[in-house]
Protein backbone atom coordinates (compact mmCIF):
# COMPACT_ATOMS: atom_id res chain seq x y z
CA UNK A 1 19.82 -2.29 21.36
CA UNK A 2 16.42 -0.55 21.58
CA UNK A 3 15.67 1.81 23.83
CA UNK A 4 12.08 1.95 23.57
CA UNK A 5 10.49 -0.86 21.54
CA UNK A 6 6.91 0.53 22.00
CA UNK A 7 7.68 3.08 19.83
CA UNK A 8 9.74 0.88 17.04
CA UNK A 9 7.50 -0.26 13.83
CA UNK A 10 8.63 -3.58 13.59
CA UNK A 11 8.88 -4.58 10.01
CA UNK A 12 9.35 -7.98 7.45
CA UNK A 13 10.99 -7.80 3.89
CA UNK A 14 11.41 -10.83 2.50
CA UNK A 15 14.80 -11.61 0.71
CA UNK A 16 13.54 -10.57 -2.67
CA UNK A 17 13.04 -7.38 -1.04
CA UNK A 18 16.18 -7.36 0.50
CA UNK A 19 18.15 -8.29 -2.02
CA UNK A 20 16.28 -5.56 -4.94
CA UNK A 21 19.31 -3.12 -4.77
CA UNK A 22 21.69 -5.84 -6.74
CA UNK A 23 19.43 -5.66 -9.71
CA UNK A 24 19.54 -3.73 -12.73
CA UNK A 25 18.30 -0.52 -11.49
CA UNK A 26 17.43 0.33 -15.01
CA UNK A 27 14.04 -0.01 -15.38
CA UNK A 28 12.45 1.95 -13.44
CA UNK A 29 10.34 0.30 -11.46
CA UNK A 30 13.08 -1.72 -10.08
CA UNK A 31 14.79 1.45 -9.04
CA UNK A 32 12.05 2.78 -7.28
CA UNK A 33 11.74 -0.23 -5.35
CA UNK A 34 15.12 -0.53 -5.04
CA UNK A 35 14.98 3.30 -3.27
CA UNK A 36 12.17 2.22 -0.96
CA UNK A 37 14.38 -0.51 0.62
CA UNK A 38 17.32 1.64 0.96
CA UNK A 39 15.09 3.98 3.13
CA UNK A 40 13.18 1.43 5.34
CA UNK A 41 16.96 0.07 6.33
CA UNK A 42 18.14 3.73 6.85
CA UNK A 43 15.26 3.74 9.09
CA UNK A 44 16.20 0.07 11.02
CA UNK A 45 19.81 1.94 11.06
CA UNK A 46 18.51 5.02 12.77
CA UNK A 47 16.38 2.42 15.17
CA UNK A 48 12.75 3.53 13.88
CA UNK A 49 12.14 0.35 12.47
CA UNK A 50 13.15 -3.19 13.79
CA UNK A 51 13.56 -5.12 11.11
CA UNK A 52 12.93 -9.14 11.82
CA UNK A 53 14.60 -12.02 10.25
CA UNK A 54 13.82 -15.64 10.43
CA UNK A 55 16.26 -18.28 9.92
CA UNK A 56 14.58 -18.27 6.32
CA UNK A 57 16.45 -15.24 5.54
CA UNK A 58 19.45 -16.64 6.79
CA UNK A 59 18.98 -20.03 4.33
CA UNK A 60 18.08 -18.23 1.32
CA UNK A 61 20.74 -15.58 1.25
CA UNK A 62 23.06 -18.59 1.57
CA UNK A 63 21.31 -19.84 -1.26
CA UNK A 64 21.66 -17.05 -3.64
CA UNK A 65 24.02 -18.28 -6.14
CA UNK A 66 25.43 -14.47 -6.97
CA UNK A 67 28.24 -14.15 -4.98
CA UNK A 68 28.33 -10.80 -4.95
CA UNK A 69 24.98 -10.52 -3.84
CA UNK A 70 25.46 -12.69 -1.43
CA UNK A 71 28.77 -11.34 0.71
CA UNK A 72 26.99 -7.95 -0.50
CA UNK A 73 24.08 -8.82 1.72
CA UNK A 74 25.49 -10.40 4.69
CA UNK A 75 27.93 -7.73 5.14
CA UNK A 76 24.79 -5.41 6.42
């Protein structure tokens, strides 16, 4: 996976983080937030960033009662 974890930021977003790019990127503080996650996971993509998950991800995405949202973010 990694090739050189001393050299990886490892990083936490919590769901509502996560899960900012589903909401009405109209106002514009929700867009610039919703930018800011869509670069840290370009970052975890390109293996700068390891981004960690608990099993409290895992329970709340399940939880999210959007279901678009929710097959949106487990598809990632």
């Amino acid at each position: 996976m990694l090739t050189n974890t001393l050299s990886v930021k490892r990083i936490y977003l919590d769901v509502c983080a996560l899960c900012r790019p589903f909401d009405d990127q109209r106002q514009i503080r929700i867009a610039l937030k919703t930018q800011a996650v869509h670069l840290i996971l370009s970052q975890v993509r390109q293996q700068r960033f390891e981004l960690l998950l608990s099993p409290a991800h895992e329970a709340e995405i399940l939880a999210i009662r959007d279901r678009q949202e929710r097959v949106g973010w487990s598809e990632r």
